[in-house]
Structures are given as structure tokens and as C-alpha cells.
C-alpha atoms as a PDB file:
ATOM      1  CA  UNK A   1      16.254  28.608  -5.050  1.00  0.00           C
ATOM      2  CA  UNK A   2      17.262  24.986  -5.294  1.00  0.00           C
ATOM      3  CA  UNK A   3      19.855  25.979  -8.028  1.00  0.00           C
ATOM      4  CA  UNK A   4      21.634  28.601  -6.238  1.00  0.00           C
ATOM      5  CA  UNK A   5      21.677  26.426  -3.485  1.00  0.00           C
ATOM      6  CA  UNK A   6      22.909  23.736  -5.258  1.00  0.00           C
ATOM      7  CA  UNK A   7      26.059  26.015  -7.246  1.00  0.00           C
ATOM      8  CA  UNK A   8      26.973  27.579  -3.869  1.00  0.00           C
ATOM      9  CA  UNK A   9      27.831  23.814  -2.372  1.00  0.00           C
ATOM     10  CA  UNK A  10      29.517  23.209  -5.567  1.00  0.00           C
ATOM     11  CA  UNK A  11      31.440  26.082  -5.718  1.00  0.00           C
ATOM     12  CA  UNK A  12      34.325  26.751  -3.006  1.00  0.00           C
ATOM     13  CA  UNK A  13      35.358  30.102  -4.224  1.00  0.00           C
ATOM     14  CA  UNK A  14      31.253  31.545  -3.749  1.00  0.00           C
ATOM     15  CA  UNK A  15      31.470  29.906  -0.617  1.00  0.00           C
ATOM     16  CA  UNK A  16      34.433  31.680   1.178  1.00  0.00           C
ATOM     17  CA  UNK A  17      33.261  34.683  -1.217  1.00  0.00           C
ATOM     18  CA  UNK A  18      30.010  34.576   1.170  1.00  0.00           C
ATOM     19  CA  UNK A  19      31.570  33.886   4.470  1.00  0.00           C
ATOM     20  CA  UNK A  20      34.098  36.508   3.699  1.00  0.00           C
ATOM     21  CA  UNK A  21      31.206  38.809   3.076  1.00  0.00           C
ATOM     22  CA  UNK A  22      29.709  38.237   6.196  1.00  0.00           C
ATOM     23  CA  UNK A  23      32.496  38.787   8.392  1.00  0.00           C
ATOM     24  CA  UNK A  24      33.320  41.811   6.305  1.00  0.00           C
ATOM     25  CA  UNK A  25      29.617  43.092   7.634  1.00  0.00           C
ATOM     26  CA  UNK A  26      30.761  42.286  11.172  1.00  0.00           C
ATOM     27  CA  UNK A  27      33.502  44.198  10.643  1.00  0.00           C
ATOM     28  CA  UNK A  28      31.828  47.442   9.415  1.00  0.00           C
ATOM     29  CA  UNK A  29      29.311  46.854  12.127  1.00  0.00           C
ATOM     30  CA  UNK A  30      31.750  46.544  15.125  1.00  0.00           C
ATOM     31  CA  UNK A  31      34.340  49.100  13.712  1.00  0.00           C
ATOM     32  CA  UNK A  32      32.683  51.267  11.698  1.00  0.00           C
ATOM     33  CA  UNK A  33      30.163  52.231  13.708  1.00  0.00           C
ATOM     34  CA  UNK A  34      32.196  53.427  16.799  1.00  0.00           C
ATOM     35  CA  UNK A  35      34.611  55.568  14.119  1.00  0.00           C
ATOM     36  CA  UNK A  36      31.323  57.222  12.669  1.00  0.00           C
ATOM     37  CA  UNK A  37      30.888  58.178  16.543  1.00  0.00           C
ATOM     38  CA  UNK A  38      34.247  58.813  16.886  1.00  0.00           C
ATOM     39  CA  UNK A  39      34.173  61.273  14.417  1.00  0.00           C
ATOM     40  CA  UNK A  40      36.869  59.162  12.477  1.00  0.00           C
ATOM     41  CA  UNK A  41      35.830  57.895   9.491  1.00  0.00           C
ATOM     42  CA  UNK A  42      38.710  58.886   7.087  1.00  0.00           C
ATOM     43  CA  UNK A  43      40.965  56.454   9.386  1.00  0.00           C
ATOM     44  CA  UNK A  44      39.059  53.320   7.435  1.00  0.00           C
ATOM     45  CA  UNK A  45      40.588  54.571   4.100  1.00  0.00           C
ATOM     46  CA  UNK A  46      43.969  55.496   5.948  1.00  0.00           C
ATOM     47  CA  UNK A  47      44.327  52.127   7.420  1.00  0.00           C
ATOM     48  CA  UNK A  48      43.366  50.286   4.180  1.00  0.00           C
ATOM     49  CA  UNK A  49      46.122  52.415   2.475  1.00  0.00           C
ATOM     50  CA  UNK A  50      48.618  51.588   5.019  1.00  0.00           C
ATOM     51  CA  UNK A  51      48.216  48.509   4.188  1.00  0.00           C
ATOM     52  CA  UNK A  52      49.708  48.434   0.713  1.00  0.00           C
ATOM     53  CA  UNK A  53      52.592  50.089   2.157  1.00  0.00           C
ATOM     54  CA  UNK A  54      53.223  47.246   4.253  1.00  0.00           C
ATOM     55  CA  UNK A  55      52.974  45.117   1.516  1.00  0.00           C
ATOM     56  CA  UNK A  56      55.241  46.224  -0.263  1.00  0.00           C
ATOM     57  CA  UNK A  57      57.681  45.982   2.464  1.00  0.00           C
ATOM     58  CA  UNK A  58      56.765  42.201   2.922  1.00  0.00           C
ATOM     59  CA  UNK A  59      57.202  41.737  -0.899  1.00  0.00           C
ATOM     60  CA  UNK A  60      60.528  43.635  -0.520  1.00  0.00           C
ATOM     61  CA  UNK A  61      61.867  41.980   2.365  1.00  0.00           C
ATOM     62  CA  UNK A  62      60.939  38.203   0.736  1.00  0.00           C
ATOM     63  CA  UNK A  63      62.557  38.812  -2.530  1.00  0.00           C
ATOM     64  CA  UNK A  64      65.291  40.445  -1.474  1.00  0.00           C
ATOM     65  CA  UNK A  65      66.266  37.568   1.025  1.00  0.00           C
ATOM     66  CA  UNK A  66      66.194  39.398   4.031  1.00  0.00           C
ATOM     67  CA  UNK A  67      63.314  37.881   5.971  1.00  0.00           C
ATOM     68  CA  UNK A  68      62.105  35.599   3.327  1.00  0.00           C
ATOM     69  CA  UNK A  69      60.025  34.463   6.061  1.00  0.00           C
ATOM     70  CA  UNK A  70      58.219  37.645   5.935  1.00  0.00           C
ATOM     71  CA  UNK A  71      54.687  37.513   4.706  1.00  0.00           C
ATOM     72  CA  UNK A  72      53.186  40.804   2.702  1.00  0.00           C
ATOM     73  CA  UNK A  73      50.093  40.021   4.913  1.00  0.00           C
ATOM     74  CA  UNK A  74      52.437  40.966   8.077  1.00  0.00           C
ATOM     75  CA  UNK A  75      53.557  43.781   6.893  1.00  0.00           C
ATOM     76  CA  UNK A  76      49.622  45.180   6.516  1.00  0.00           C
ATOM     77  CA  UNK A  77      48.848  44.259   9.852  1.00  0.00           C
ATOM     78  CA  UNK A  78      52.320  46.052  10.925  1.00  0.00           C
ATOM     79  CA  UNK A  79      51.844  49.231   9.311  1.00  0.00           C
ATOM     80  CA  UNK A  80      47.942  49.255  10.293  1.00  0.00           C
ATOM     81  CA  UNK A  81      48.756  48.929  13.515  1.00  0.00           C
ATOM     82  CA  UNK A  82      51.238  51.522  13.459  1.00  0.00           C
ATOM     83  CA  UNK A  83      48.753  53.814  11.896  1.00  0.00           C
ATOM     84  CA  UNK A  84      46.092  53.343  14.678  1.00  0.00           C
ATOM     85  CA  UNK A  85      48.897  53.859  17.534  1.00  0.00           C
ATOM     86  CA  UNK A  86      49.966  57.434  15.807  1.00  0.00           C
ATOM     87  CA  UNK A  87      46.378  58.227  15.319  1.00  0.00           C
ATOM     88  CA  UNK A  88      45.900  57.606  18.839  1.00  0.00           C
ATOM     89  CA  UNK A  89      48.701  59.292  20.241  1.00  0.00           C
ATOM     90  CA  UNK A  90      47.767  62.552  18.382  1.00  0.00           C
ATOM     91  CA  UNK A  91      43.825  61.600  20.212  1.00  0.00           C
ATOM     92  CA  UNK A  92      45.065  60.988  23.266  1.00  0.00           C
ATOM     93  CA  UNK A  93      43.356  64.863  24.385  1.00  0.00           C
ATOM     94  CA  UNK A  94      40.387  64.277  22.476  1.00  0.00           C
ATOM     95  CA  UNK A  95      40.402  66.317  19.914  1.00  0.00           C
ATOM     96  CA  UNK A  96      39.151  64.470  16.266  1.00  0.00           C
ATOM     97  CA  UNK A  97      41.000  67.240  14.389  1.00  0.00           C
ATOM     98  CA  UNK A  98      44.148  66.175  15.678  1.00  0.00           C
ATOM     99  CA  UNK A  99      43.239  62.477  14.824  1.00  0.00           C
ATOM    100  CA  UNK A 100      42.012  63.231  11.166  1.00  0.00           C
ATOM    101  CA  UNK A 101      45.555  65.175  10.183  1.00  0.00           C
ATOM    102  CA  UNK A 102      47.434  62.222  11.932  1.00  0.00           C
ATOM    103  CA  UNK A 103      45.357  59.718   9.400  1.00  0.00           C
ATOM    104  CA  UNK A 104      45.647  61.928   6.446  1.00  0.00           C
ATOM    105  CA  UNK A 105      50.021  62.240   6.971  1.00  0.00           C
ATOM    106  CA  UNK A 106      49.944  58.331   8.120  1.00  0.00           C
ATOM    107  CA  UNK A 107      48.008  57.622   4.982  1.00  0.00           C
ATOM    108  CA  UNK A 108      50.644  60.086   2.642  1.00  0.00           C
ATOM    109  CA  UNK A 109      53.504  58.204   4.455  1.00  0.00           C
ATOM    110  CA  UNK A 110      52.299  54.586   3.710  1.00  0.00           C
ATOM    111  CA  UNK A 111      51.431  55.618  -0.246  1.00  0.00           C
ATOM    112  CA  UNK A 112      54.861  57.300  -0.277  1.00  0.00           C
ATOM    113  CA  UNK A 113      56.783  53.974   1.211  1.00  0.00           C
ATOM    114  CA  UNK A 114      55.360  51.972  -0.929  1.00  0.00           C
ATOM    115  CA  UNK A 115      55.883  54.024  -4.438  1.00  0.00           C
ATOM    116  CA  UNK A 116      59.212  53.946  -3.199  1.00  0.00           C
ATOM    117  CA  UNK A 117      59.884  49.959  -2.787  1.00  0.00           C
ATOM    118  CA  UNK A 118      57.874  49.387  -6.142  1.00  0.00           C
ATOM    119  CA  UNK A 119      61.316  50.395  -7.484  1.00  0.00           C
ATOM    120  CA  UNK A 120      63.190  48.044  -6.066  1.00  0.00           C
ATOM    121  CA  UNK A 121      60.799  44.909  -6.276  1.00  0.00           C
ATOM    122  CA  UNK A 122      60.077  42.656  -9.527  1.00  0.00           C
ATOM    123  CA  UNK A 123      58.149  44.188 -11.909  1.00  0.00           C
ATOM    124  CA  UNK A 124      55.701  41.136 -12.049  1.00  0.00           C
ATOM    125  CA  UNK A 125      55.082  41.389  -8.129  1.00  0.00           C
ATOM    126  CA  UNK A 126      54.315  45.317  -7.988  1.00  0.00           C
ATOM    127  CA  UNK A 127      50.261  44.395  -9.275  1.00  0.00           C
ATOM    128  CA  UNK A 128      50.061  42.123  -6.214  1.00  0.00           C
ATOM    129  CA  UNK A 129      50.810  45.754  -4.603  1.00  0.00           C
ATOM    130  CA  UNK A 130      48.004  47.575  -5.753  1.00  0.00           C
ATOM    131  CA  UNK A 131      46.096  44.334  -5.872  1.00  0.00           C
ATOM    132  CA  UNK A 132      44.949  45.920  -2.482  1.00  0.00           C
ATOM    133  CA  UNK A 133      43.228  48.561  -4.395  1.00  0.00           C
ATOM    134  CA  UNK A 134      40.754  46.924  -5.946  1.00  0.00           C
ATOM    135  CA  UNK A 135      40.389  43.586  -4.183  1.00  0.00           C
ATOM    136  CA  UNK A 136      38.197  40.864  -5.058  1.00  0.00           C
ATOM    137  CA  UNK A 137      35.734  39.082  -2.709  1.00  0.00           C
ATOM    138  CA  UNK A 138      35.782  35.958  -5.162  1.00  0.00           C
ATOM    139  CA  UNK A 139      39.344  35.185  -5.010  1.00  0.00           C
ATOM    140  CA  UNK A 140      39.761  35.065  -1.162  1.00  0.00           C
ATOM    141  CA  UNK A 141      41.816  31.539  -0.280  1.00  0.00           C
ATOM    142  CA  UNK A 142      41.322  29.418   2.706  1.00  0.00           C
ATOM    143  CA  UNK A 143      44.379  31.218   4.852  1.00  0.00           C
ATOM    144  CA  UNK A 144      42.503  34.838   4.125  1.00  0.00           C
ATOM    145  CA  UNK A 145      39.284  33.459   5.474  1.00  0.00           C
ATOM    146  CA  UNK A 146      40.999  32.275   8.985  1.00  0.00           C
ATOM    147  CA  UNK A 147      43.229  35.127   9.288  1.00  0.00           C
ATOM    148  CA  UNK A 148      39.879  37.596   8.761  1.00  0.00           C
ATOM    149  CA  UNK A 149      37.657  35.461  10.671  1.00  0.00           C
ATOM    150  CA  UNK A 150      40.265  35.229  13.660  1.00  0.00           C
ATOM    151  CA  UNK A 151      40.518  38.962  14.013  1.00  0.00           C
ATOM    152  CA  UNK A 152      36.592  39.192  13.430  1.00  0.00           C
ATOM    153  CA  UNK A 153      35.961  37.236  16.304  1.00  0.00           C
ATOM    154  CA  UNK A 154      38.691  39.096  18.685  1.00  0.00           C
ATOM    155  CA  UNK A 155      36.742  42.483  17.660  1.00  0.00           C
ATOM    156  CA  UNK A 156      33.301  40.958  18.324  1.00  0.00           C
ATOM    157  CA  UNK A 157      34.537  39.957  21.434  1.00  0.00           C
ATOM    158  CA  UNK A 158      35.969  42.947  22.601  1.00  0.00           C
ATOM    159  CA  UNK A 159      33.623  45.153  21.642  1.00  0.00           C
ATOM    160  CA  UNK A 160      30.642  43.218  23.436  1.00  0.00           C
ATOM    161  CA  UNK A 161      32.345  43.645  26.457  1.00  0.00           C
ATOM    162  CA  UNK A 162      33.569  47.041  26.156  1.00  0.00           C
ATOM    163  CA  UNK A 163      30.512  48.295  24.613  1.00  0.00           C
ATOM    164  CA  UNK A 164      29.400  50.728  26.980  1.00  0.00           C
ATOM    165  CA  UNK A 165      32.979  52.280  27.445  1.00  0.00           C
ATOM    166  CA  UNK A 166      33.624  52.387  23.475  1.00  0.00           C
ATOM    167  CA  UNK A 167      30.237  54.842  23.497  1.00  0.00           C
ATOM    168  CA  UNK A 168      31.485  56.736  26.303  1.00  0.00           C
ATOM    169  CA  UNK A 169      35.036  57.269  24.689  1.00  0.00           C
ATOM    170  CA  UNK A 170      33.411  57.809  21.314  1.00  0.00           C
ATOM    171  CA  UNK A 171      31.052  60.250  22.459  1.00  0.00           C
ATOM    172  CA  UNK A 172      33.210  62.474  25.145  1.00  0.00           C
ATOM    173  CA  UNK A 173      36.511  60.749  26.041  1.00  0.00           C
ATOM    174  CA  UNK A 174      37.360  64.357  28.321  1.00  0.00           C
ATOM    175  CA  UNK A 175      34.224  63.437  30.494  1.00  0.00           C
ATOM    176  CA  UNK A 176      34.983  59.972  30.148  1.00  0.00           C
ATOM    177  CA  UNK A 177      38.295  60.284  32.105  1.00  0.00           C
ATOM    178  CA  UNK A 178      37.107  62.941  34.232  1.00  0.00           C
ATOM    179  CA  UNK A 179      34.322  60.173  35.340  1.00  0.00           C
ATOM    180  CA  UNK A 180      37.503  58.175  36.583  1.00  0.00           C
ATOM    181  CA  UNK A 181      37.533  55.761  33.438  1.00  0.00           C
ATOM    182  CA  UNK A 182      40.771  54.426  31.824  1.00  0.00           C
ATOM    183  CA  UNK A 183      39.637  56.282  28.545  1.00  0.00           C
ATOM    184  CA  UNK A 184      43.294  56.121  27.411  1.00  0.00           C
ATOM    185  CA  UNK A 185      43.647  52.450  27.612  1.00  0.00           C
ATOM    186  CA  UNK A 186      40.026  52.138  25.937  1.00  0.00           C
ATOM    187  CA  UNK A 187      40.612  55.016  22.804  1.00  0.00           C
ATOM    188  CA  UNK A 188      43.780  52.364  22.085  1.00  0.00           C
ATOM    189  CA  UNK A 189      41.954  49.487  22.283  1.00  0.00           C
ATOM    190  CA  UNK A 190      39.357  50.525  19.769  1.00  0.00           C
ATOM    191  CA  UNK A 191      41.423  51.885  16.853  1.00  0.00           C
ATOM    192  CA  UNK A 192      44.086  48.949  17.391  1.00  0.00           C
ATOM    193  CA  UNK A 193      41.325  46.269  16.650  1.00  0.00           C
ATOM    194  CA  UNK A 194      40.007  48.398  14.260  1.00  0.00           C
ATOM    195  CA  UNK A 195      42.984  48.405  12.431  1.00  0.00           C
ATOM    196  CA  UNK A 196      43.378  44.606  12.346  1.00  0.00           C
ATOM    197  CA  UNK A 197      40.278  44.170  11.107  1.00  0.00           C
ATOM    198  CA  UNK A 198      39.853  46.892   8.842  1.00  0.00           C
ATOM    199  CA  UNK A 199      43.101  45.618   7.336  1.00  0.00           C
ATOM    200  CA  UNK A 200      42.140  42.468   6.441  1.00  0.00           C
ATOM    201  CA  UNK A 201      39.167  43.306   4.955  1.00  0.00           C
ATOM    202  CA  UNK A 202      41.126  45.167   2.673  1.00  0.00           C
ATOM    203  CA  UNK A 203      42.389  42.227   1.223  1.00  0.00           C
ATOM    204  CA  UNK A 204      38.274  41.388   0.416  1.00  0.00           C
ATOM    205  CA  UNK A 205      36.882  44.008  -0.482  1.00  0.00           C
ATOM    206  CA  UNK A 206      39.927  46.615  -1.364  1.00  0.00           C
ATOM    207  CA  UNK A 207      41.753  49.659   0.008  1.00  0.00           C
ATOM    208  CA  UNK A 208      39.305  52.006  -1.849  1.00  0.00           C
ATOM    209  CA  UNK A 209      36.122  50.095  -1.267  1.00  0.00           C
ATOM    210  CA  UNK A 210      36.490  49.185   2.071  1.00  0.00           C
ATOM    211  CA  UNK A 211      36.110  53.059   3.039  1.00  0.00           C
ATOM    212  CA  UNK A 212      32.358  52.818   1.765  1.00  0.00           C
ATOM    213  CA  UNK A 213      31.903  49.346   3.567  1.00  0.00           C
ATOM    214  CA  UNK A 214      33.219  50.365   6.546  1.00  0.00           C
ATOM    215  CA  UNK A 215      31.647  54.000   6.666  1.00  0.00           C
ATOM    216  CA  UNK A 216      28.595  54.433   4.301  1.00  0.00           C
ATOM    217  CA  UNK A 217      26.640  52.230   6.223  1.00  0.00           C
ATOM    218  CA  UNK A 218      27.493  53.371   9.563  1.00  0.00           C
ATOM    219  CA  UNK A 219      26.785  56.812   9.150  1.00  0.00           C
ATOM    220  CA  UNK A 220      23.367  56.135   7.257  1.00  0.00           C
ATOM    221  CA  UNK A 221      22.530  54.016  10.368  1.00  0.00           C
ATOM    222  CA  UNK A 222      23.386  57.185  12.686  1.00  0.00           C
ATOM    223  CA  UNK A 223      20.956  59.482  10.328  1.00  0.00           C
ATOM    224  CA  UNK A 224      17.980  57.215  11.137  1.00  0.00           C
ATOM    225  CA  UNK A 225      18.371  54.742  13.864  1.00  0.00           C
ATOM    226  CA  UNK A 226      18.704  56.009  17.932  1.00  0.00           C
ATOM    227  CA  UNK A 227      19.952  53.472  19.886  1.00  0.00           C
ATOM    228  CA  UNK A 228      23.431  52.197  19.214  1.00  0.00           C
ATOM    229  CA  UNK A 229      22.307  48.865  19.185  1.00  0.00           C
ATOM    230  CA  UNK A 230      20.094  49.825  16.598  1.00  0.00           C
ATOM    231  CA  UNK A 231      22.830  51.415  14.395  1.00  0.00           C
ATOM    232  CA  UNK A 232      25.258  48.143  15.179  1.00  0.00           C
ATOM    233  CA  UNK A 233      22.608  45.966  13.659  1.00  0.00           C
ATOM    234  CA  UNK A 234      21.214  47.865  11.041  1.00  0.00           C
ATOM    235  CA  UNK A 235      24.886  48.474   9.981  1.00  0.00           C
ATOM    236  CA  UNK A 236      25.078  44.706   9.365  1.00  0.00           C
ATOM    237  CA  UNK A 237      22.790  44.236   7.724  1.00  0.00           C
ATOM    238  CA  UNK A 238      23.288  47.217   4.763  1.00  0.00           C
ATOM    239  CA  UNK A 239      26.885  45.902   4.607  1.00  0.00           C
ATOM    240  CA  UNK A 240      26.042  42.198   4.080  1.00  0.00           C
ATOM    241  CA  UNK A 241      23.125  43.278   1.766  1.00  0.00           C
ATOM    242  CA  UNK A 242      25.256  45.069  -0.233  1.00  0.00           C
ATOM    243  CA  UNK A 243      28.168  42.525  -0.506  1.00  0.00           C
ATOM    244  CA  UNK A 244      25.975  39.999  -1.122  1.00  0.00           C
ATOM    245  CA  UNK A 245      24.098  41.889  -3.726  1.00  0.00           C
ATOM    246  CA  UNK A 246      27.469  42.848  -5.107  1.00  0.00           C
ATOM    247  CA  UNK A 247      28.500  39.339  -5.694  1.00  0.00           C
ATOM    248  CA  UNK A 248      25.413  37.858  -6.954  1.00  0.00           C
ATOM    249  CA  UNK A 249      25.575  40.541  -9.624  1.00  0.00           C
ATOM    250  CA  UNK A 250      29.070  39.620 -10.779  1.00  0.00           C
ATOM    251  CA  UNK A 251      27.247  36.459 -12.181  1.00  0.00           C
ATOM    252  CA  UNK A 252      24.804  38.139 -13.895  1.00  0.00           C
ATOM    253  CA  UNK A 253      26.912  41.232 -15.511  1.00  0.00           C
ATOM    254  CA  UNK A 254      30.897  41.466 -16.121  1.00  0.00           C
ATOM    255  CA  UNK A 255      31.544  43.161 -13.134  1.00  0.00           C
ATOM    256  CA  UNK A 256      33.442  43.536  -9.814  1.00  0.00           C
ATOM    257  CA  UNK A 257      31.127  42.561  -7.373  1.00  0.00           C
ATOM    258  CA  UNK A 258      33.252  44.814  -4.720  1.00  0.00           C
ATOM    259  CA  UNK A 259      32.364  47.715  -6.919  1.00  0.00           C
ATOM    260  CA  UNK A 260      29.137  46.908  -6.833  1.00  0.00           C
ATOM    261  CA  UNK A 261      28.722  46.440  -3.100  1.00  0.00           C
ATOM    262  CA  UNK A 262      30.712  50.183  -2.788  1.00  0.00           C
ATOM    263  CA  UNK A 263      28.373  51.612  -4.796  1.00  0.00           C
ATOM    264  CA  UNK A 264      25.023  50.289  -2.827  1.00  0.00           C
ATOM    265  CA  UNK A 265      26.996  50.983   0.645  1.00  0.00           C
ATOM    266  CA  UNK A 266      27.354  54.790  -1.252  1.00  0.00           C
ATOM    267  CA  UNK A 267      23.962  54.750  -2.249  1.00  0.00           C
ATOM    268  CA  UNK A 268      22.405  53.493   1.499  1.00  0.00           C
ATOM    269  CA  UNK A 269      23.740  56.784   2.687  1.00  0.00           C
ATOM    270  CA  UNK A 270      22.419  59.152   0.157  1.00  0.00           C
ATOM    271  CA  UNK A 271      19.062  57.280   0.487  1.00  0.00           C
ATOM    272  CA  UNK A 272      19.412  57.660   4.591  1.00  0.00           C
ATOM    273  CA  UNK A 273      19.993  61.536   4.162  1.00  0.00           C
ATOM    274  CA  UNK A 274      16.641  61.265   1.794  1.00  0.00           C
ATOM    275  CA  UNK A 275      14.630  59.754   4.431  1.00  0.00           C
ATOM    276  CA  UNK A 276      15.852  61.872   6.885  1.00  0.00           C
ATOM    277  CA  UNK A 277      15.145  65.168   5.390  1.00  0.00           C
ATOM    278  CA  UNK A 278      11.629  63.686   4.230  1.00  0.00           C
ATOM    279  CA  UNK A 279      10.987  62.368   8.283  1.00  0.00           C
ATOM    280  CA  UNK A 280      11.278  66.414   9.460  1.00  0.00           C
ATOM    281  CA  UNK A 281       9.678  67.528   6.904  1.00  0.00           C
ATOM    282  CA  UNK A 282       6.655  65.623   7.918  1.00  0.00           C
ATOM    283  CA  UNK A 283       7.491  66.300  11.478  1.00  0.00           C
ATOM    284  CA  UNK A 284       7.589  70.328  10.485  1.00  0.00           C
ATOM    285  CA  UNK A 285       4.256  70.020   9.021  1.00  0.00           C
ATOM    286  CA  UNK A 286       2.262  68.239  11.913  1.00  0.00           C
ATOM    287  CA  UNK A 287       3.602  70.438  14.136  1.00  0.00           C
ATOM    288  CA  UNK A 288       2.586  73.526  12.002  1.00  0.00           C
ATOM    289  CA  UNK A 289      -0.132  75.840  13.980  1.00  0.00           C
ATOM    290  CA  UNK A 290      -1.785  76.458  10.843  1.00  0.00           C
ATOM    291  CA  UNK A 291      -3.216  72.496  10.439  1.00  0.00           C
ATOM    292  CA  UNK A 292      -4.960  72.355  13.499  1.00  0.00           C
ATOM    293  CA  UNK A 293      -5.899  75.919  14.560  1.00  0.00           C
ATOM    294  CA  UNK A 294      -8.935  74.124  16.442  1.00  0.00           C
ATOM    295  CA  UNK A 295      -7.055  72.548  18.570  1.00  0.00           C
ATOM    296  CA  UNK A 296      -4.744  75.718  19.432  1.00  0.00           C
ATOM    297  CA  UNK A 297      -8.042  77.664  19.814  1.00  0.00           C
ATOM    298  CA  UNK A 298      -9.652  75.022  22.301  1.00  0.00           C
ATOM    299  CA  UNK A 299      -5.912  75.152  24.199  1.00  0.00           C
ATOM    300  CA  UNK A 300      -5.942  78.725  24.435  1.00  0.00           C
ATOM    301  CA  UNK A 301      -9.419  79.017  25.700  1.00  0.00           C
ATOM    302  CA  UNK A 302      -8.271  76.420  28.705  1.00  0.00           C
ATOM    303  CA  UNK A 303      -5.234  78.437  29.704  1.00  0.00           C
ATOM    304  CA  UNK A 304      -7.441  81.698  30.009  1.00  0.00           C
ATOM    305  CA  UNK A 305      -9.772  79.845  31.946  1.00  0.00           C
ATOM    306  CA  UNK A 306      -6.866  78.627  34.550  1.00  0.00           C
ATOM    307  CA  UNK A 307      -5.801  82.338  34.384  1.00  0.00           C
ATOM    308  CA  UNK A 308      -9.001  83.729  35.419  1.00  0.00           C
ATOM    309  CA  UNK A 309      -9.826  80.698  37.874  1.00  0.00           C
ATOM    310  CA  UNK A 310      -5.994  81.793  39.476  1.00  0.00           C
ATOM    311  CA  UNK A 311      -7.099  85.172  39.964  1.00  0.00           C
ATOM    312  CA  UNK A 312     -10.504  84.921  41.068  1.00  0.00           C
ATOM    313  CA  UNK A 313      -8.750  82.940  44.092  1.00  0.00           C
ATOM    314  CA  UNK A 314      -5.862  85.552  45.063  1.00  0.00           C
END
């Protein structure tokens, strides 16, 4: 314990690597959960693709010398954002099916945009493009880890004070604003943050990995856990478990630890469905006549009583 201790002091990299992955859990606890209850989860994966869209546009814009100024970073956030506002225009009613086809053409648009500027930027800049891809928790720098913790804290924030209405607008945002709530001005609020964040994760943990961050854990928290609290918190803890896992492996075998922590996220769920199906099972069997026909008899023998004590007084 001492040693690990000791290499994590020494070692700056494992040290944003960890910090990174905790904010990454508060993240997927904050955001993820309230898009598993929004019904939304595909808009993790269609935000995280946005973003390399908008990175190629930053990369575009710099070398061409148009806004040099412009960092690829921006143009994530940009196009993110831009994603969340569509999705939430084609919400605004309520319906998820509208929101899921708004995601899935957002997320076509963004891949599209940025095949197209790969063309037209420097050959050795395009793998900083699909950098976003993959990602790697170990090579976050000192700017990612402010940016990400920033926007961390502004969702935290938010959503611990508009925690009840969040619920209410996932669950029924109709009966929401026939209540008299500003469901509109809530349902924006949500994705927009979401986006943010969910963005800059992507730069952690990867376009295609942070679906299983942001999602797997949420919904195997909804299978099992009741209270939303509950789900919030035992969301953070399967996504930190698994990033942390994730990386600690990548020093013990060559591999990504973001690959790694997908994979356990992926595997929470499957195990959550397991536990589920084994919970009514049980629940089928105690409440199966056939194990306690004593009981039924001793039950049925009371209600004829009451029955005949009924009619005895008319």
C-alpha cells in the first residue's frame, strides 16, 4: 500500500489520471443518470461524436489562419452544445422518439463534417482528430483537468439545486408543465450541461467509451436501486470503480486502461440485469401458494369464519 502510495506522489501523469477519473464518475453520475430517465442515452455517444467534428473545425480554422486563436477544444464544446440545443428543440413536446432521431442525424452530421475537413487539414494533425476516439485517461495535461473539473463543478451545482425538477422533467415533462413548471427552461438546462460535460470527458475517456461510462452504469443503477439518490450514488461509484480499475490494470498488462474501464462499466450492467432477474425469481417463489399451503389453509379458514360471523348478524 505504501508503494502505490508512494508512485502515485511521484508520478504527475497517475495523478491527474486519478482526479480525471473521479470527475469523470461525477459526470456519469450527474448526467448520466437523468438521460437513463430521460430515456436518452444514445445522446452520450452523439455528443461525444460531435465532438470530433468540432475538432476538426478548430484544427481547420488554426492551420488555415483564420482564427488561429481557435482552440480544437472550442470547437467540441461548440458543436456539443449545438447538439444538445437541436436535441432539445425536437423534445421540446416530450416525446424521446423525437429526441433519439435528432441525436442519431446530429451525430451523422458531426461524423460527416469532420470526414470532410480531414481533407483539407495536415495529414499529421488528422490522428489528433480521431484521437477523440479512443482517448487516454493517462495522458490528460494540467489545462484538461481545469477545463473538466470547471464544468464538473457547474453540473454538480446545478443539478443539486434543480434536482427535484430534473426528475420531474425526466420522468413526465407534459405533467410537469401542466403542474405550472418552466419544464422548457429546465429540459434545456439539463442536456446543455450535459453536453459540456459529457464533452470533455470525451477527451478522458474517448468518444466511444464514454457512451459505456456515461450509460452502463446508470442504467444498471435504475435495474436495482429505487430512490434516485440511490441510483446517483451508486452510479459513482461503478464509474470510479471501473476507471480506477481500468487504470491500475494498464500497469499490470499492455493495455488501454479506458478500454478496460468500458468493458467493466459494460459488464456492471449485464451483471445488474443478472441480479435482477435472480431478485424476482426469488420473489416468484416466496410468493408461490404451493410453499406454504398451511398458511393459505389457516387464511382461508379465518375468512369463512368472518363470513359466517357476518351472516349470523344480518
Amino acid at each position: 500500500m505504501i508503494d502505490i502510495i508512494q508512485i502515485i506522489i511521484e508520478s504527475p501523469f497517475l495523478q491527474r489520471a486519478i482526479l480525471g477519473a473521479l470527475l469523470i464518475a461525477i459526470v456519469a453520475a450527474a448526467s448520466g443518470t437523468f438521460l437513463v430517465f430521460r430515456g436518452l442515452s444514445f445522446m452520450a455517444s452523439g455528443v461525444a461524436h460531435a465532438a470530433l467534428g468540432g475538432t476538426a473545425l478548430g484544427i481547420f480554422l488554426q492551420d488555415s489562419g483564420l482564427v488561429p486563436w481557435f482552440d480544437p477544444i472550442l470547437g467540441a464544446l461548440l458543436f456539443s452544445v449545438l447538439v444538445a440545443a437541436f436535441t432539445g428543440y425536437a423534445g421540446e413536446s416530450g416525446i424521446t422518439q423525437k429526441m433519439e432521431v435528432a441525436v442519431g442525424v446530429s451525430f451523422a452530421l458531426s461524423m460527416s463534417f469532420a470526414v470532410f475537413l480531414m481533407y483539407y487539414i495536415p495529414p499529421y494533425r488528422v490522428p489528433q482528430i480521431w484521437g477523440y476516439l479512443i482517448g487516454d485517461i493517462l495522458l490528460l495535461n494540467d489545462l484538461d483537468i481545469i477545463m473538466l473539473g470547471s464544468t464538473t463543478l457547474l453540473l454538480a451545482v446545478i443539478t443539486l439545486m434543480f434536482n427535484k425538477e430534473f426528475v420531474y422533467v425526466s420522468v413526465d415533462m407534459e405533467g410537469s408543465t401542466a403542474h405550472g413548471m418552466n419544464a422548457r427552461a429546465y429540459h434545456y438546462l439539463m442536456l446543455i450541461v450535459s453536453a459540456l460535460a459529457i464533452a470533455l470527458a470525451t477527451k478522458a475517456v474517448g468518444a466511444i467509451l464514454v457512451y459505456a461510462i456515461m450509460v452502463a452504469p446508470a442504467a444498471a443503477s435504475n435495474e436495482l436501486v429505487k430512490s434516485v439518490r440511490g441510483v446517483i450514488f451508486s452510479v459513482f461509484l461503478i464509474a470510479l470503480i471501473a476507471e480506477l480499475a481500468g487504470i491500475a490494470t494498464s500497469f499490470v498488462v499492455f493495455v488501454s486502461p479506458s478500454a478496460i474501464a468500458g468493458i467493466l462499466a459494460a459488464l456492471s450492467y449485464i451483471l445488474a440485469l443478472q441480479i435482477k432477474r435472480l431478485k424476482e425469481k426469488v420473489d416468484v417463489d416466496i410468493d408461490d401458494p404451493a410453499l406454504y399451503p398451511d398458511d393459505l389453509k389457516v387464511t382461508w379458514i379465518q375468512s369463512l369464519s368472518h363470513e359466517h360471523e357476518d351472516e349470523h348478524e344480518h
